[in-house]
N, C-alpha and C. Protein backbone atom coordinates (compact mmCIF):
# COMPACT_ATOMS: atom_id res chain seq x y z
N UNK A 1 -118.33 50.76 -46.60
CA UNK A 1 -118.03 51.09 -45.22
C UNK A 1 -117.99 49.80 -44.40
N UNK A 2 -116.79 49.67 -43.58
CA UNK A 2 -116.59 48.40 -42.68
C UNK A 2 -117.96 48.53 -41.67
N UNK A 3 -118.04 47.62 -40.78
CA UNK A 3 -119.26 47.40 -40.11
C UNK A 3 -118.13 46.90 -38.69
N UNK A 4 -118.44 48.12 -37.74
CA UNK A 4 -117.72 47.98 -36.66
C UNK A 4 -118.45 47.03 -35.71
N UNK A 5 -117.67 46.54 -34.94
CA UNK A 5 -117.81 45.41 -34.08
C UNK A 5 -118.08 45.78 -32.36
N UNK A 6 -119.24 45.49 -32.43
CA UNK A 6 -119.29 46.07 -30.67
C UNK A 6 -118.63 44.85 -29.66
N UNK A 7 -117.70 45.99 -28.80
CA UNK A 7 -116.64 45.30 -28.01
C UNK A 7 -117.23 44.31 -26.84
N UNK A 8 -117.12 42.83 -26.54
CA UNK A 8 -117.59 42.01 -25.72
C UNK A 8 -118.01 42.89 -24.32
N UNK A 9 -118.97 42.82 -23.87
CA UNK A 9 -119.54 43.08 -22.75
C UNK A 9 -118.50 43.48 -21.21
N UNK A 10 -117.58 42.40 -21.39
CA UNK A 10 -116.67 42.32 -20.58
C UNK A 10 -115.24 43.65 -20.75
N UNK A 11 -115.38 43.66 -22.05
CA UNK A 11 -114.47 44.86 -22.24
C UNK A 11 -114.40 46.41 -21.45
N UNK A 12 -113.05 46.87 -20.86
CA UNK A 12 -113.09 48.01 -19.98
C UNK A 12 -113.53 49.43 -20.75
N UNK A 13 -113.92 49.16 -21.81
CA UNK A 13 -114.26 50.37 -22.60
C UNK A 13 -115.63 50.39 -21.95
N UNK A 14 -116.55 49.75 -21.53
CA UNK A 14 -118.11 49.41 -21.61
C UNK A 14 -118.23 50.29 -19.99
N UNK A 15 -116.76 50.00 -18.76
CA UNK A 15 -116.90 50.61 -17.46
C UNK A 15 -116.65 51.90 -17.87
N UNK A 16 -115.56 52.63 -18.60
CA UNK A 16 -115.43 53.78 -18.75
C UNK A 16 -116.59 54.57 -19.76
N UNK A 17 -117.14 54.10 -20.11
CA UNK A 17 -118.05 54.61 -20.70
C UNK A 17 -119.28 54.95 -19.42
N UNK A 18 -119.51 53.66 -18.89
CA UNK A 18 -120.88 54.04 -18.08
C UNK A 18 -120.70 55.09 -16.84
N UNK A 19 -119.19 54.65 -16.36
CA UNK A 19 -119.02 55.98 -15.79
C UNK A 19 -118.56 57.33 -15.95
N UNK A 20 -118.08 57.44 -17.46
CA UNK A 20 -118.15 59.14 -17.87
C UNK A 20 -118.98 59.52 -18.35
N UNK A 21 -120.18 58.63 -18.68
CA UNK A 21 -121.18 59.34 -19.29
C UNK A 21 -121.10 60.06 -20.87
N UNK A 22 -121.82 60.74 -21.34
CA UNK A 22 -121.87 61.31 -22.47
C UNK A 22 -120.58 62.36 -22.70
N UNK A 23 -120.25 62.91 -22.03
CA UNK A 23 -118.90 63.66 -21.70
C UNK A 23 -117.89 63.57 -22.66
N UNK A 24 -117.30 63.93 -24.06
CA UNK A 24 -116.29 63.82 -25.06
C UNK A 24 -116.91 62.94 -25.65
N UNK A 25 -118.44 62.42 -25.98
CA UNK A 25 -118.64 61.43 -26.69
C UNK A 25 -119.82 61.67 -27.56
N UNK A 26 -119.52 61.78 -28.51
CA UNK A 26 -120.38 62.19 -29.73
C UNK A 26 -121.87 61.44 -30.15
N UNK A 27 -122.91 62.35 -30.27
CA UNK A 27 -124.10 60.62 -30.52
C UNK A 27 -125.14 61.95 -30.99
N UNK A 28 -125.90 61.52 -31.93
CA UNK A 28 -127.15 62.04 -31.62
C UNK A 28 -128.55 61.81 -31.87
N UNK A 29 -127.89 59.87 -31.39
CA UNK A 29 -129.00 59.69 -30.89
C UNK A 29 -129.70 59.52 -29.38
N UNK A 30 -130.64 59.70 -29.57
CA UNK A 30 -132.11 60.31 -28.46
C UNK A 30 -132.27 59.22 -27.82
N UNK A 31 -132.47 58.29 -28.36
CA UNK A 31 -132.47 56.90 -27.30
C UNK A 31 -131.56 56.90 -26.51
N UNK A 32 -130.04 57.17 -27.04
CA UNK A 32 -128.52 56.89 -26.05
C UNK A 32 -128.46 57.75 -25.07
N UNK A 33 -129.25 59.10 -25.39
CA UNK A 33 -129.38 60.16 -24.24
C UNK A 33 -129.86 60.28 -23.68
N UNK A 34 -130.87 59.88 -23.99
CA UNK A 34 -131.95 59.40 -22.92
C UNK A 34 -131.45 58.70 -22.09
N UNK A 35 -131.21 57.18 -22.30
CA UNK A 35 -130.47 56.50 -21.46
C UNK A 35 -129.71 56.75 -19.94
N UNK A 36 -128.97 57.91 -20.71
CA UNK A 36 -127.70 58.33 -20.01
C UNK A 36 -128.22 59.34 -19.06
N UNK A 37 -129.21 59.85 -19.49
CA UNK A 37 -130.51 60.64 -18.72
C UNK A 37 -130.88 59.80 -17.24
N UNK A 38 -131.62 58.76 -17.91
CA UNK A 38 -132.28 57.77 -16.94
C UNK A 38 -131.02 57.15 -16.10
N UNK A 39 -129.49 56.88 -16.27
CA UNK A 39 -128.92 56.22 -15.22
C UNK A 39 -128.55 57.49 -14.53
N UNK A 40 -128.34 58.94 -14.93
CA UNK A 40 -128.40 59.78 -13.75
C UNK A 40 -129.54 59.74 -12.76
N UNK A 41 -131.13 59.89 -13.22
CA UNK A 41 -131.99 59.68 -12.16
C UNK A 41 -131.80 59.30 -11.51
N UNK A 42 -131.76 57.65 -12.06
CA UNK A 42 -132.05 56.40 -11.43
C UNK A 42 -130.44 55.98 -10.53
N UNK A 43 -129.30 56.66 -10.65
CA UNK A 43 -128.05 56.17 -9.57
C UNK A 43 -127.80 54.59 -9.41
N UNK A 44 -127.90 54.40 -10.83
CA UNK A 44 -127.54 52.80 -11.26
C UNK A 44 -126.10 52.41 -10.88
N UNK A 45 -125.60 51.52 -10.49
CA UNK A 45 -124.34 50.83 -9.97
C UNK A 45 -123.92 50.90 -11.41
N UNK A 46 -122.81 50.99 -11.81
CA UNK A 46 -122.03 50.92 -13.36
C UNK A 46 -121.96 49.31 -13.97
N UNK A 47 -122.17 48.49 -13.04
CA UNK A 47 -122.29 47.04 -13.47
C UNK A 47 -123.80 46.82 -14.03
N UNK A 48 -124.71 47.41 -13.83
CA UNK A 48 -125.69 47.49 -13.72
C UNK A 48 -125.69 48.28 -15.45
N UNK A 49 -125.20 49.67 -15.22
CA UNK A 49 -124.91 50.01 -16.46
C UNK A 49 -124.61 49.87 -17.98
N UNK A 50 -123.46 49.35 -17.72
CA UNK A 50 -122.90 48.40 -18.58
C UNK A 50 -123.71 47.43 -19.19
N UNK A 51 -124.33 46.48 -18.37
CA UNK A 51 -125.51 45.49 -18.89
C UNK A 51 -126.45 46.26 -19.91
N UNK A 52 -126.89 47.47 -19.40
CA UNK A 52 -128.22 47.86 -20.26
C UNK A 52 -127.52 49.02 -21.24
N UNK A 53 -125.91 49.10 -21.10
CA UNK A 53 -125.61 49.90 -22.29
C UNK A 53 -125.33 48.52 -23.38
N UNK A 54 -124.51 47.90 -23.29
CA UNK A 54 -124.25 46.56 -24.13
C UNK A 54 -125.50 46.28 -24.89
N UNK A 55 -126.92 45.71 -23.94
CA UNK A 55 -127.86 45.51 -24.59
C UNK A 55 -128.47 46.54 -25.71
N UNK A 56 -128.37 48.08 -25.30
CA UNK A 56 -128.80 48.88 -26.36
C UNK A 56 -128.15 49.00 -27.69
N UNK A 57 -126.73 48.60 -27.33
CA UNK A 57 -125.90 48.72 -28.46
C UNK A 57 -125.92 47.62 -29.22
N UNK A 58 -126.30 46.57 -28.88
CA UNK A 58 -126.34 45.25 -28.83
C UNK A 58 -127.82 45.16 -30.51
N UNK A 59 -128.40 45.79 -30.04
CA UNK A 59 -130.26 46.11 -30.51
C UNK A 59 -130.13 47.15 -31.61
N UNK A 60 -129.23 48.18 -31.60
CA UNK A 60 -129.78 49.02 -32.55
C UNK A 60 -128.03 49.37 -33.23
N UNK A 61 -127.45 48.08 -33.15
CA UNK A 61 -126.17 47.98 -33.99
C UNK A 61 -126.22 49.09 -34.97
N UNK A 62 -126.73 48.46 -36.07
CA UNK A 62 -127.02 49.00 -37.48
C UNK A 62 -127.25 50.37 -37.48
N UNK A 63 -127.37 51.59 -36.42
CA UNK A 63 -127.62 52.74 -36.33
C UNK A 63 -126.95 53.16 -35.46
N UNK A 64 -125.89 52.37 -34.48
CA UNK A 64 -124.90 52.97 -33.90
C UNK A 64 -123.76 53.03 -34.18
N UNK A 65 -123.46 52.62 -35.54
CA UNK A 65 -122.00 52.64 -36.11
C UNK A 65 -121.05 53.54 -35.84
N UNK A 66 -120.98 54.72 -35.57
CA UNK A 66 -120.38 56.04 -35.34
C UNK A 66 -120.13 55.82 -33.65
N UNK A 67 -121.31 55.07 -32.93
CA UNK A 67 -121.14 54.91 -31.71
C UNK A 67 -119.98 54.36 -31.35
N UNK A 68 -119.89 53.15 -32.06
CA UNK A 68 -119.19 51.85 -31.81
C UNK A 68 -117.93 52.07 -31.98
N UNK A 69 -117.65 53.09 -32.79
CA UNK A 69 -116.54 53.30 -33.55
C UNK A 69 -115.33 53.84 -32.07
N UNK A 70 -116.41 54.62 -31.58
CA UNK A 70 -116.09 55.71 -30.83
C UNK A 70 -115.39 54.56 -29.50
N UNK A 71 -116.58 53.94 -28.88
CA UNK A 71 -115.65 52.68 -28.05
C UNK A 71 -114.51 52.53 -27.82
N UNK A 72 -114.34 52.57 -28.87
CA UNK A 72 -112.82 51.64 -28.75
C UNK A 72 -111.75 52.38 -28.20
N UNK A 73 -111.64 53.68 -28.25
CA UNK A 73 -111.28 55.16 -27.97
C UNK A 73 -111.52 55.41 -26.55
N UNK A 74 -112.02 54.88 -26.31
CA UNK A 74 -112.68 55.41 -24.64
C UNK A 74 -111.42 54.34 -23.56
């Protein structure tokens, strides 16, 4: 199995993601939902977003493969 490449930080996949949220996007993991949990609470600016989605994806590569995949799509 190839080993997908998470898209540079700067990439517009990273804004559309933080602002659709989980919405058509497959995961199940608990950390990512969580997440996505906590920037509803919390009414994080999407720049803001982005930073601490990158970093998660960034950290637990190796178990978001299916995630990553999905990216690129968005």
């Amino acid at each position: 199995m190839a080993i997908a490449q998470i898209p540079p930080q700067a990439a517009p996949c990273w804004k559309r993601f933080a602002a659709k949220g989980l919405n058509g996007f497959e995961t199940k993991m608990l950390g990512l939902q969580l997440l996505f949990k906590r920037f509803e609470l919390e009414s994080l600016p999407v720049e803001k977003r982005v930073q601490q989605l990158h970093a998660f994806f960034v950290k637990y590569e190796k178990i978001l493969q299916k995630e990553i995949a999905q990216l690129t799509k968005l």
